[in-house]
N, C-alpha and C. Protein backbone atom coordinates (compact mmCIF):
# COMPACT_ATOMS: atom_id res chain seq x y z
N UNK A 1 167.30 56.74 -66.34
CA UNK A 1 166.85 55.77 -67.33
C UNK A 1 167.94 54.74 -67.57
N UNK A 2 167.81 53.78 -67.00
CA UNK A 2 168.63 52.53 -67.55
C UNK A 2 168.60 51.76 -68.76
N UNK A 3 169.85 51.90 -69.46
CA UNK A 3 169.71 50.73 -70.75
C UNK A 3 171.05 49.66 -71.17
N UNK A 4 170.16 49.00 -71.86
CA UNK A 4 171.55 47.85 -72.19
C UNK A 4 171.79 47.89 -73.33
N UNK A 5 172.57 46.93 -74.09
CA UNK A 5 172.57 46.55 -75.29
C UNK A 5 171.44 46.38 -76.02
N UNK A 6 170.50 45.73 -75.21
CA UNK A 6 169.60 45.44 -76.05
C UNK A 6 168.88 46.59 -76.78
N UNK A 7 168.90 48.17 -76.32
CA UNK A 7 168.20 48.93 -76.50
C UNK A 7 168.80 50.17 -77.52
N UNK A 8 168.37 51.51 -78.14
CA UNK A 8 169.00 52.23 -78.08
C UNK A 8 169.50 53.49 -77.18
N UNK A 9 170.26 54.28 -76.98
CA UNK A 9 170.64 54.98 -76.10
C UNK A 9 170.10 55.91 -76.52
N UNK A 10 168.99 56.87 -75.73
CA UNK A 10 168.12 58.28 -76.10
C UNK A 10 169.21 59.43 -76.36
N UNK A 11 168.83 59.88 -77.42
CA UNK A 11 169.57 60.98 -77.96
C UNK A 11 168.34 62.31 -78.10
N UNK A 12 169.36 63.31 -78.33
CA UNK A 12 168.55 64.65 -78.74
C UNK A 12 167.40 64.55 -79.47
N UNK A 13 167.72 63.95 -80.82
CA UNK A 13 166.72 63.80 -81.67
C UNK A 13 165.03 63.43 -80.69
N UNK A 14 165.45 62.20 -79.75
CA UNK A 14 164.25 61.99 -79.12
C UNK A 14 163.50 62.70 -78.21
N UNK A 15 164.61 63.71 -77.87
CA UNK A 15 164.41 64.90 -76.75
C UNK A 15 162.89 65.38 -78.20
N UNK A 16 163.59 66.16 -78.89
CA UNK A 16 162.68 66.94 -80.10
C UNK A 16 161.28 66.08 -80.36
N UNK A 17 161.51 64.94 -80.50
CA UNK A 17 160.07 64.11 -80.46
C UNK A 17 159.28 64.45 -78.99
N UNK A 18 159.71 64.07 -77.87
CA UNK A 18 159.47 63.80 -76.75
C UNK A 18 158.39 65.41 -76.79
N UNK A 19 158.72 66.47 -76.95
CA UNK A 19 159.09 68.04 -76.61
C UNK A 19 157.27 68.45 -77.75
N UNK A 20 157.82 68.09 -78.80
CA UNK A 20 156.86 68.22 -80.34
C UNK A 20 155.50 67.50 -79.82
N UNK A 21 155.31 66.27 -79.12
CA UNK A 21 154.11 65.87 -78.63
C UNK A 21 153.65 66.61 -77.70
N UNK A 22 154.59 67.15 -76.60
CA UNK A 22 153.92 67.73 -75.74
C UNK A 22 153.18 69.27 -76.03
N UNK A 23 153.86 69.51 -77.20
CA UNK A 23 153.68 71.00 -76.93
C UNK A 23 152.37 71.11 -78.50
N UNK A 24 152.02 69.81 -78.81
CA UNK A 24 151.06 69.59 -80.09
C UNK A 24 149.74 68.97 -79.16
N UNK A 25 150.03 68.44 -78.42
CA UNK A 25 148.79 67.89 -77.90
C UNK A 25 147.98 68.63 -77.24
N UNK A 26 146.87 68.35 -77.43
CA UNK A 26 145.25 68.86 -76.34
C UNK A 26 145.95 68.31 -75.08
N UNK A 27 145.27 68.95 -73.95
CA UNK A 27 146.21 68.64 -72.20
C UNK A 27 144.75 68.31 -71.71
N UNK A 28 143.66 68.45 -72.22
CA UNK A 28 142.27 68.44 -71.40
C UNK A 28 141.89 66.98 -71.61
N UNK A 29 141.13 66.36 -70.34
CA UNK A 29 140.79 64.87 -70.31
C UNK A 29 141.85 63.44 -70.30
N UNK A 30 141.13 62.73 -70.64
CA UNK A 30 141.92 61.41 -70.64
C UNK A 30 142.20 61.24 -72.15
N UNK A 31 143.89 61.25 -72.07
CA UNK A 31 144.47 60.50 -73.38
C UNK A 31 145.12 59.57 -73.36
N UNK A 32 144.65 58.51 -74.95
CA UNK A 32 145.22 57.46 -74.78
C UNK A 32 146.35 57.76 -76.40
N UNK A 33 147.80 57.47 -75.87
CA UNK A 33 148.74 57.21 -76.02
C UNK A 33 149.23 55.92 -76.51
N UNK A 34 150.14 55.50 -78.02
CA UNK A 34 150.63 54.28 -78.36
C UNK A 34 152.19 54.68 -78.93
N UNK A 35 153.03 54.07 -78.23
CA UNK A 35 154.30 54.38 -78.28
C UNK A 35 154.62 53.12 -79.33
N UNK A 36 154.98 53.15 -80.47
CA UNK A 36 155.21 52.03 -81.33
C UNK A 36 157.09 51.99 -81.43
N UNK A 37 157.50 50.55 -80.94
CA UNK A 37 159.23 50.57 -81.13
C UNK A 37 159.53 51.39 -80.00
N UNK A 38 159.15 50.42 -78.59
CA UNK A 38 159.60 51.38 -77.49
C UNK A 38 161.11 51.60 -77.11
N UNK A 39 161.22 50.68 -77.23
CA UNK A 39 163.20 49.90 -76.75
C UNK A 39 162.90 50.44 -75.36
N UNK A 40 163.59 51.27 -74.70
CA UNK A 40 163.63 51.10 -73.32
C UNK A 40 162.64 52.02 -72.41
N UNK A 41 161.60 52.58 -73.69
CA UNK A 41 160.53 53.28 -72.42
C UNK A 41 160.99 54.48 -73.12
N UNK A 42 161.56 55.31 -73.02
CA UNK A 42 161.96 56.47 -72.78
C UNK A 42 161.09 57.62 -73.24
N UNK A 43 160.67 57.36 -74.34
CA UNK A 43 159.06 58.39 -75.28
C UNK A 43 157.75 57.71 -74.29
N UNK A 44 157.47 56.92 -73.96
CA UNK A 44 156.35 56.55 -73.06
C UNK A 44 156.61 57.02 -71.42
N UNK A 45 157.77 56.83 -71.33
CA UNK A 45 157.95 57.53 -69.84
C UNK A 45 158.11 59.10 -70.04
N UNK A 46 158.42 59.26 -70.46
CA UNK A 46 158.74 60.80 -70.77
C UNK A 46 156.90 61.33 -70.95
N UNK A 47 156.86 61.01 -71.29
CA UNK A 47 155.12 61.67 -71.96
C UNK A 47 153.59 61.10 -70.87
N UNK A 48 154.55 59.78 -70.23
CA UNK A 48 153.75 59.26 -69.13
C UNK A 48 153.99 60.90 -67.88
N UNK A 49 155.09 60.84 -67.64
CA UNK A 49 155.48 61.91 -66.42
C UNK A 49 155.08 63.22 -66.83
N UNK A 50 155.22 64.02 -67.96
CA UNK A 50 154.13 65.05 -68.51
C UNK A 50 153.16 64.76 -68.15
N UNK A 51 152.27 63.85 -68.80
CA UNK A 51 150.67 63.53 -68.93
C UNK A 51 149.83 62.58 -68.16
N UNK A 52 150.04 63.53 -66.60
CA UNK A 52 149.25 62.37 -65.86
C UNK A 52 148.26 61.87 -66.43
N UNK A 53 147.62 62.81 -67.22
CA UNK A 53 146.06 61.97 -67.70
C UNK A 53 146.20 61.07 -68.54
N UNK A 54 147.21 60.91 -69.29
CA UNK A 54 147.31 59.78 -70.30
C UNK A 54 147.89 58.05 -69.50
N UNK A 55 146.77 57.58 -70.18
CA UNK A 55 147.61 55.90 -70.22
C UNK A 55 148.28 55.93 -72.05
N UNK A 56 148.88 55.03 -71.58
CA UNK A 56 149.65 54.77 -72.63
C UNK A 56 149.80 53.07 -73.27
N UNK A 57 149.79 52.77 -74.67
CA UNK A 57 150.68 50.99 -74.61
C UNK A 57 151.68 51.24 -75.21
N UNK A 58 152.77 50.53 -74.91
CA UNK A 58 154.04 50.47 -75.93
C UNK A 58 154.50 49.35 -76.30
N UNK A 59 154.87 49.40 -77.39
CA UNK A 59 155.32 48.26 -78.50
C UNK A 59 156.73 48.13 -78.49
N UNK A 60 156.88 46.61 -78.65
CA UNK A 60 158.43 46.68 -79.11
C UNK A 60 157.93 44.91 -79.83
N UNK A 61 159.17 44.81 -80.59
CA UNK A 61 159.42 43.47 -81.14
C UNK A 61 160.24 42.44 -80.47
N UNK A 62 161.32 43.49 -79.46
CA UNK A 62 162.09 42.35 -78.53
C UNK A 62 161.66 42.32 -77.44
N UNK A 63 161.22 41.40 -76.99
CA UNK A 63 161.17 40.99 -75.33
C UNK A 63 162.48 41.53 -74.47
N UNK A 64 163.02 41.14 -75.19
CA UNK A 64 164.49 42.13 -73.98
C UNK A 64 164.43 43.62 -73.94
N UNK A 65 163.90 44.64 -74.80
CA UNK A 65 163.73 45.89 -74.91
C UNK A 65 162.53 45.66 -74.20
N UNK A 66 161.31 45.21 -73.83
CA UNK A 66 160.04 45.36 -72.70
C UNK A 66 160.65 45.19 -71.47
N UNK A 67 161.47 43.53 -71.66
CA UNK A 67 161.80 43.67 -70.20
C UNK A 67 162.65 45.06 -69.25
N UNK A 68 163.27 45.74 -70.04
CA UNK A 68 164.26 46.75 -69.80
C UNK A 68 163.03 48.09 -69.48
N UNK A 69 162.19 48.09 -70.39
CA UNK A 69 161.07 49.65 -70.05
C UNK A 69 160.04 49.21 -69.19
N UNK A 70 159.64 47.64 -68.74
CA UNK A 70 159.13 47.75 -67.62
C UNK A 70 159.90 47.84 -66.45
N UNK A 71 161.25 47.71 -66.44
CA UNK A 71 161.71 47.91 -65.32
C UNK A 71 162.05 49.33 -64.97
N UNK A 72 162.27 50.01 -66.26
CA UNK A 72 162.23 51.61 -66.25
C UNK A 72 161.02 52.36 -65.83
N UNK A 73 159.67 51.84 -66.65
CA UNK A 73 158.37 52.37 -65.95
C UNK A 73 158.23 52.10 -64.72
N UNK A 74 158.55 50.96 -64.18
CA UNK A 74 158.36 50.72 -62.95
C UNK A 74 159.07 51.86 -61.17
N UNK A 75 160.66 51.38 -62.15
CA UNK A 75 161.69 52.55 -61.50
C UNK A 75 160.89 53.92 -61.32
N UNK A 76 160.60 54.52 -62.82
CA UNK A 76 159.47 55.84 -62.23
C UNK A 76 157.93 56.20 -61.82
N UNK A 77 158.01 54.70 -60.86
CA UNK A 77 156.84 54.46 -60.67
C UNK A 77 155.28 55.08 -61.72
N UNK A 78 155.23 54.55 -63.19
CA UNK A 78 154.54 54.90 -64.15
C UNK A 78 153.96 53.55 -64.30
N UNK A 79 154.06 52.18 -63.87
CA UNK A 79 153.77 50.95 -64.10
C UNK A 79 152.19 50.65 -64.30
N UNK A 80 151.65 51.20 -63.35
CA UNK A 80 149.91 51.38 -64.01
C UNK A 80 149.45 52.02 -64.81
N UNK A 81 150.48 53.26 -65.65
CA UNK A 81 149.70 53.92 -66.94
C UNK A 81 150.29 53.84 -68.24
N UNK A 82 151.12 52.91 -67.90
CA UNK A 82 151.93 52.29 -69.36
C UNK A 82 152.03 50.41 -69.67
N UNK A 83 151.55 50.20 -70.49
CA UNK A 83 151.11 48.70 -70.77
C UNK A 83 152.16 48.40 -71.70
N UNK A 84 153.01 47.54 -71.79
CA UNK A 84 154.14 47.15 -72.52
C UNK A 84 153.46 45.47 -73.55
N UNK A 85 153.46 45.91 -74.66
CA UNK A 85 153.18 44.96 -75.17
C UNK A 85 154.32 44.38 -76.86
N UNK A 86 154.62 42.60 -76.40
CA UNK A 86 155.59 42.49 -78.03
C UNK A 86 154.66 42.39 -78.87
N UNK A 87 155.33 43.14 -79.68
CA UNK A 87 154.57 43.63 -81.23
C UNK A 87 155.23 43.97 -82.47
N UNK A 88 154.75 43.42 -83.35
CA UNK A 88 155.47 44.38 -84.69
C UNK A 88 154.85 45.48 -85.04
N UNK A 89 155.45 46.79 -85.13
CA UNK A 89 154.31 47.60 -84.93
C UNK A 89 152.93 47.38 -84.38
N UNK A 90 151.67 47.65 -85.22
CA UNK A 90 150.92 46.93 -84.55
C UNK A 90 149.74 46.01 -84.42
N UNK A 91 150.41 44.75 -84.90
CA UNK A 91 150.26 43.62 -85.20
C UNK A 91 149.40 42.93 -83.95
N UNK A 92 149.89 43.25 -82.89
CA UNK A 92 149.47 42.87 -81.44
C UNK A 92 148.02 43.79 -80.65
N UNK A 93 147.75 44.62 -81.82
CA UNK A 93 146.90 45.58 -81.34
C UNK A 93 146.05 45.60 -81.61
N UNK A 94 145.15 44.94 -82.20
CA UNK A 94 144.41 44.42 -82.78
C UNK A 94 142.86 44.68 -81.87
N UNK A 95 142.06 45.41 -81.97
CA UNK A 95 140.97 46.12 -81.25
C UNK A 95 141.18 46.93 -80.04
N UNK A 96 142.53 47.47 -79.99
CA UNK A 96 143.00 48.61 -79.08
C UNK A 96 142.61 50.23 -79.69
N UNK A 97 142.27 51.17 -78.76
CA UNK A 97 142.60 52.53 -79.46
C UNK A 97 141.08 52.74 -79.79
N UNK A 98 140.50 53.76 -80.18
CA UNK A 98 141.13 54.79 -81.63
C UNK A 98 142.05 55.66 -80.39
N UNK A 99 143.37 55.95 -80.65
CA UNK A 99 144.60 56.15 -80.23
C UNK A 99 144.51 57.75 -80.17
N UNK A 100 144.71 59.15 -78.85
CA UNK A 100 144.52 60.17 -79.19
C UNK A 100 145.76 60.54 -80.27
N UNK A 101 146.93 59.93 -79.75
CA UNK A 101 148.40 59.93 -80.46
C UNK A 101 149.57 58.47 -80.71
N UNK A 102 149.98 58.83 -81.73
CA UNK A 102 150.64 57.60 -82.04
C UNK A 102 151.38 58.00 -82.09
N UNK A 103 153.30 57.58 -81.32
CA UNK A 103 154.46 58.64 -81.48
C UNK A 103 155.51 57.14 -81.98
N UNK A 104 156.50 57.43 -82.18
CA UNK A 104 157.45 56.20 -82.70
C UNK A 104 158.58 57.10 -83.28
N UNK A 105 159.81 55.91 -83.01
CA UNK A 105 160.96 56.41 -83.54
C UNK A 105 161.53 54.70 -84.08
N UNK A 106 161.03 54.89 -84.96
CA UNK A 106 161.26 53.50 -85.39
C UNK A 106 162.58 53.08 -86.20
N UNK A 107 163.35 52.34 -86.69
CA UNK A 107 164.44 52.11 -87.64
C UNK A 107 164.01 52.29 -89.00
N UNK A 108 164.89 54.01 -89.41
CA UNK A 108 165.32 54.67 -90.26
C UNK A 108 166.35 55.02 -90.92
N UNK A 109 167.55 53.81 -90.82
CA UNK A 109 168.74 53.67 -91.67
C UNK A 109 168.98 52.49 -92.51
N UNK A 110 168.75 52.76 -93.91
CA UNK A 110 169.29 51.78 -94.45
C UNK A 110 170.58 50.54 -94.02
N UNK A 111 170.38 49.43 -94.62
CA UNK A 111 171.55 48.78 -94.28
C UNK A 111 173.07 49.32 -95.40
N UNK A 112 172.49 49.84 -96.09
CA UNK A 112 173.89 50.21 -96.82
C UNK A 112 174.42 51.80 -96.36
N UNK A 113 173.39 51.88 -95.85
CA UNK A 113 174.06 53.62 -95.11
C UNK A 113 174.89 53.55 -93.50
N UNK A 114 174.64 51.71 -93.31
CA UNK A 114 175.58 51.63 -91.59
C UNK A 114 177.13 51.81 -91.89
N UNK A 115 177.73 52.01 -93.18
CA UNK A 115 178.67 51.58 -92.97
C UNK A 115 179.52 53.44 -92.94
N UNK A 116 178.53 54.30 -93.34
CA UNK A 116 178.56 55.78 -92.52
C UNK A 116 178.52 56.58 -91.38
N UNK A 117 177.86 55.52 -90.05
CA UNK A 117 177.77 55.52 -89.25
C UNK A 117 179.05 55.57 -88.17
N UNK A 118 178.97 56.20 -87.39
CA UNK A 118 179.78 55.78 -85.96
C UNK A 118 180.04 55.02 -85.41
N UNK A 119 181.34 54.21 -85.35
CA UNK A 119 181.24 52.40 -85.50
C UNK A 119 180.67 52.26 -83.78
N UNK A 120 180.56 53.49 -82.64
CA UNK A 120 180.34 53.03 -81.68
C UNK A 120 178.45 52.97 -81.25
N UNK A 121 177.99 53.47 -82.63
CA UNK A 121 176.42 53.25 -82.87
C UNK A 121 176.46 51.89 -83.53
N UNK A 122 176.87 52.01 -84.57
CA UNK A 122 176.85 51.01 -86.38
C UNK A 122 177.06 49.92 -84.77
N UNK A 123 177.95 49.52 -84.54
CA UNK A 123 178.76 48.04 -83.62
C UNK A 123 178.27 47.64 -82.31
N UNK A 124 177.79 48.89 -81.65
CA UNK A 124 177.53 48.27 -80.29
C UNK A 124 175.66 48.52 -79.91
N UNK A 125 174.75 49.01 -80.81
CA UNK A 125 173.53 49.07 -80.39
C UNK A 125 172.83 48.32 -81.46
N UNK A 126 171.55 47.92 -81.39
CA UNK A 126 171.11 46.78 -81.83
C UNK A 126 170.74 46.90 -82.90
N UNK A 127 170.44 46.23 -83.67
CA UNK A 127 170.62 46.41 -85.81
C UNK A 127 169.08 47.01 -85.56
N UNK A 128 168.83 45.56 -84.87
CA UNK A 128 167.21 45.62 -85.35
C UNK A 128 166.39 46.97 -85.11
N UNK A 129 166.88 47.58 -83.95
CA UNK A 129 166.41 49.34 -83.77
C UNK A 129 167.23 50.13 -84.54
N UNK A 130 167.73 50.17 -85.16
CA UNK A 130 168.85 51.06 -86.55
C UNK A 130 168.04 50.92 -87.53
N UNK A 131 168.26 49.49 -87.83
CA UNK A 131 168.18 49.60 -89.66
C UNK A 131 166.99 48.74 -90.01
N UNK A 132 166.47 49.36 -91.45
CA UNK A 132 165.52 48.84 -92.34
C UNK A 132 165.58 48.53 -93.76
N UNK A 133 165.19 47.96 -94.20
CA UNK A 133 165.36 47.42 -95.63
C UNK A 133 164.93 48.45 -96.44
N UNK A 134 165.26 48.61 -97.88
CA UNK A 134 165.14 49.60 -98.77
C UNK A 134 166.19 50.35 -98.11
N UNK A 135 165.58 51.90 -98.49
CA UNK A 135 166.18 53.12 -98.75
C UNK A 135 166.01 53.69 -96.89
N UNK A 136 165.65 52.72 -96.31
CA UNK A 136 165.21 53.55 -94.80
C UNK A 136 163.86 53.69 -94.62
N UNK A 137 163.04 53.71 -95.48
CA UNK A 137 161.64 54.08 -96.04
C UNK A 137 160.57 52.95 -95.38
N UNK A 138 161.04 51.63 -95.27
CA UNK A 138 160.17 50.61 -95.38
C UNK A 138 159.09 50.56 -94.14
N UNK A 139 160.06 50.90 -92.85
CA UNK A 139 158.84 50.66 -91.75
C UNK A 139 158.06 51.60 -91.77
N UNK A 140 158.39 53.25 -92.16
CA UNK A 140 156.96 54.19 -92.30
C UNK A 140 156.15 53.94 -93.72
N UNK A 141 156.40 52.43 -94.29
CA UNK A 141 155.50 52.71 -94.82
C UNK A 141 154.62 51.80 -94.68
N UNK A 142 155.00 51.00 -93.63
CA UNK A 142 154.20 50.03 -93.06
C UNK A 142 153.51 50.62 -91.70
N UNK A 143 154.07 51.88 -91.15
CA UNK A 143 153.65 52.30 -89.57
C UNK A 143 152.66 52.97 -89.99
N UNK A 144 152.99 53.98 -91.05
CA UNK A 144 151.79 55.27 -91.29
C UNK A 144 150.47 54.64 -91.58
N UNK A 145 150.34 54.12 -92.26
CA UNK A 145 148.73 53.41 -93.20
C UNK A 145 147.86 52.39 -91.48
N UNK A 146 149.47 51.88 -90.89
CA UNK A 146 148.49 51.35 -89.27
C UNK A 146 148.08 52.24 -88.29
N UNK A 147 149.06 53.38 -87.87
CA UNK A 147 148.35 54.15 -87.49
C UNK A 147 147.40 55.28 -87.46
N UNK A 148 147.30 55.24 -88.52
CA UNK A 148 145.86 56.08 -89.63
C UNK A 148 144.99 55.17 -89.26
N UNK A 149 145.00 53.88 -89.57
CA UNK A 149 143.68 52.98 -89.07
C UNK A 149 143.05 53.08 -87.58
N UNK A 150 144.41 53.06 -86.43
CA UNK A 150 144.03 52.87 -85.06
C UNK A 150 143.67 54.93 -83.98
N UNK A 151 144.05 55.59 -84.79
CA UNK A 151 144.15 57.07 -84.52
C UNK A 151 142.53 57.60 -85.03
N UNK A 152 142.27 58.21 -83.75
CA UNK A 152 140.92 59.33 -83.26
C UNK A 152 141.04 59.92 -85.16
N UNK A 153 140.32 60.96 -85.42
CA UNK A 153 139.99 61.63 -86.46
C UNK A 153 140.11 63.06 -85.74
N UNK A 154 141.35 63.53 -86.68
CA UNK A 154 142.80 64.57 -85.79
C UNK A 154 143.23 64.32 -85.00
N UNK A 155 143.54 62.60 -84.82
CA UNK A 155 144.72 62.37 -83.68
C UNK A 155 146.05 62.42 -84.61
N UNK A 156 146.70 62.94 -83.45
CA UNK A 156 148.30 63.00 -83.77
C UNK A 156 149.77 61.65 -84.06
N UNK A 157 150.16 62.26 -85.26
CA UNK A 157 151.33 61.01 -85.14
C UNK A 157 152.57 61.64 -85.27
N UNK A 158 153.40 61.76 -84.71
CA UNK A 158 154.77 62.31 -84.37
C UNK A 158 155.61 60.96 -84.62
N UNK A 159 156.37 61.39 -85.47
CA UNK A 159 157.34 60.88 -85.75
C UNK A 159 158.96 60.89 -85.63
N UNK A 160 160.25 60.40 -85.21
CA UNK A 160 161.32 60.76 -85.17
C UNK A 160 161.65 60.49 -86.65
N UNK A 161 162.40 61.16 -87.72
CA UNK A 161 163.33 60.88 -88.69
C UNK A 161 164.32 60.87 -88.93
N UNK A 162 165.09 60.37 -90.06
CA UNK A 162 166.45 60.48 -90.48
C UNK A 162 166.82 61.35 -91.40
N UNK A 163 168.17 61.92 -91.90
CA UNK A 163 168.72 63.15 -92.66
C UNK A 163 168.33 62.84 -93.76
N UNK A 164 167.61 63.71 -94.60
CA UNK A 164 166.83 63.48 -96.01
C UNK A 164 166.00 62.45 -96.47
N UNK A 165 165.43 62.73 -95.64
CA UNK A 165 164.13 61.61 -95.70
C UNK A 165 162.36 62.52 -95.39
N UNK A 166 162.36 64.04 -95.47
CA UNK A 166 161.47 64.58 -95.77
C UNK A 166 160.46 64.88 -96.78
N UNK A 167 161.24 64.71 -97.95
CA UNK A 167 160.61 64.72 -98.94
C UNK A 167 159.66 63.53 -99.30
N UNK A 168 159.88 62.11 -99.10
CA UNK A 168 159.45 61.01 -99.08
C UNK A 168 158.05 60.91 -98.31
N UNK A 169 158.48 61.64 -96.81
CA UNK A 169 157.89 61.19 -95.85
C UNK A 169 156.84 62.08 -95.91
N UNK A 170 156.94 63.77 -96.62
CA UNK A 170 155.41 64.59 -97.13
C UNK A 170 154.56 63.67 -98.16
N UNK A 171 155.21 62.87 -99.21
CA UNK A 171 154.70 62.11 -99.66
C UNK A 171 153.71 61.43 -99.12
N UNK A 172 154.07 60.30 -98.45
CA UNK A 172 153.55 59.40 -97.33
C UNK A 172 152.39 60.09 -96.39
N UNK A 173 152.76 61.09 -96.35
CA UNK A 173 151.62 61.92 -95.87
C UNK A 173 150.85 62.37 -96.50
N UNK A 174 150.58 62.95 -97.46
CA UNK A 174 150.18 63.27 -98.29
C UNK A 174 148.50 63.60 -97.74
N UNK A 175 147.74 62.46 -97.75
CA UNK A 175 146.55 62.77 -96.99
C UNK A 175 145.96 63.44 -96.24
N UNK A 176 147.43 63.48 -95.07
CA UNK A 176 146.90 63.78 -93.67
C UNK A 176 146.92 65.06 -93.68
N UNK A 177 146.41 66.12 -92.69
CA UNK A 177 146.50 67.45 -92.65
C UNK A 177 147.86 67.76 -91.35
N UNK A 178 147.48 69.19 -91.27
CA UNK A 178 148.77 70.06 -90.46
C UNK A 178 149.97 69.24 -90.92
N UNK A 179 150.78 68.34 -92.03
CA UNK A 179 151.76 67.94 -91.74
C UNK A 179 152.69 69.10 -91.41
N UNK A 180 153.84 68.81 -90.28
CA UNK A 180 155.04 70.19 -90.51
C UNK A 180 156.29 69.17 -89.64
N UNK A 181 157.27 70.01 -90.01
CA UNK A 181 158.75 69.26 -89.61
C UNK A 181 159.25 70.16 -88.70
N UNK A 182 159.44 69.32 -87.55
CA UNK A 182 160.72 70.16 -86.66
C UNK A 182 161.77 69.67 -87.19
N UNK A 183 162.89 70.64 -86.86
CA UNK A 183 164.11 70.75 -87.27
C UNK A 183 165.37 70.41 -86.07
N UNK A 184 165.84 70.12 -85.82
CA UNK A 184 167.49 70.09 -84.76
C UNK A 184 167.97 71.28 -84.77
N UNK A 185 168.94 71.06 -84.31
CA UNK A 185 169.93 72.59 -83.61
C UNK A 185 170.78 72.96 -85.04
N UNK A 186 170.89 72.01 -85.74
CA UNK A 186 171.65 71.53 -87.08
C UNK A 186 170.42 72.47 -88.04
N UNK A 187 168.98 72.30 -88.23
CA UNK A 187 168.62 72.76 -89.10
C UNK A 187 168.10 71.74 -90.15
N UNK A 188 167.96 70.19 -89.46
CA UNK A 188 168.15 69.12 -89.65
C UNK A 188 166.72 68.57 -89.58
N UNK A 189 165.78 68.46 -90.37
CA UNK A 189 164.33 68.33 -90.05
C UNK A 189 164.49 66.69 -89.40
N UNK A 190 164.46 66.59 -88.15
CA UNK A 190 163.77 64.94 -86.97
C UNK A 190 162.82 64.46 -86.74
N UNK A 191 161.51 65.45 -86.91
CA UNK A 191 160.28 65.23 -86.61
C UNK A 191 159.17 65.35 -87.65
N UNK A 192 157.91 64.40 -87.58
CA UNK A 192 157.34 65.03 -88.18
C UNK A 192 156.42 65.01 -87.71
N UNK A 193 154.99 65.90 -88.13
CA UNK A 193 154.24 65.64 -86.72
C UNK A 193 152.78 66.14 -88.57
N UNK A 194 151.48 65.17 -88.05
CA UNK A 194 150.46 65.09 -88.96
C UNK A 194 149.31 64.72 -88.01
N UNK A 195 147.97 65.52 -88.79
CA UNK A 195 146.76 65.07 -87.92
C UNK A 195 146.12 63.98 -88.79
N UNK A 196 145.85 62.91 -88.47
CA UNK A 196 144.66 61.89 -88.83
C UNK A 196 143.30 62.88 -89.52
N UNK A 197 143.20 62.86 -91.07
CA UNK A 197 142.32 63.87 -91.74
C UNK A 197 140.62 62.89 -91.32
């Protein structure tokens, strides 16, 4: 998997997302897949190479993070079952779907919590995939309510999170059914994973 600056660099945490879809999802038929905040592919390729049966679209807001995961989808020859589209979430999606799963690891650090960070994260990878306004809170609370709209009835939304941000995010859920949290090696809840009620 190749990346630049423009993107973020896949970590564990995404391994646990990547892992939580596969092992939550139905495997029977054709699924359609929406990777929201792709940066360089890596949750759409990953879940493309699992799931032959799935096509997939993925979102990003920078054109330089598409250009980078089509050249990655392409590299693993996945280029016909993954559609790369710029988007704000999903703004661009507009009569796509009902979606079997919606997965995203979207920016979940406050701007006043970068300065806690690892200056070789905080300095050298891109704000705009880091950080969000408020408390960290702001883009799930703009992602959840869109992909509730575009998601099957018990389709899945897997989520990556940040350290203490569970309690909020059962909130936010609140509606949906099966919500439950995977945890890290830490004990560290990363995921969250809810069915469309």
């Amino acid at each position: 998997m190749r990346v630049t600056p423009a993107v973020l660099i896949p970590r564990p945490e995404t391994e646990h997302l990547v892992e939580s879809v596969l092992a939550t999802l139905n495997h029977a038929g054709r699924i359609e897949i929406a990777d929201i905040g792709t940066g360089s592919g890596a949750i759409a390729i990953a879940l493309a190479h699992h799931l032959p049966q799935a096509r997939l679209i993925a979102t990003d807001i920078s054109p330089a993070a598409l250009e980078l995961a089509t050249w990655n989808a392409a590299h693993h020859n996945l280029s016909t079952r993954i559609r790369f589209v710029e988007s704000d979430l999903f703004t661009a999606l507009v009569g796509e779907g009902p979606f079997d799963a919606v997965v995203s690891n979207p920016p979940y650090v406050a701007f006043s919590e970068g300065k806690y960070m690892h200056p070789q994260v905080r300095d050298f990878e891109p704000a705009t995939a880091l950080f969000t306004t408020g408390n960290g809170m702001d883009v799930y609370r703009r992602l959840i309510p869109q992909a509730q709209a575009t998601l099957k009835a018990d389709g899945l939304l897997a989520l990556e999170i940040g350290h203490g941000q569970r309690e909020e995010l059962a909130e936010l859920l609140s509606g949906w059914t099966e919500v439950r949290f995977v945890e890290d090696l830490q004990q560290i809840p990363r995921v969250v994973l809810a069915r469309r009620p």
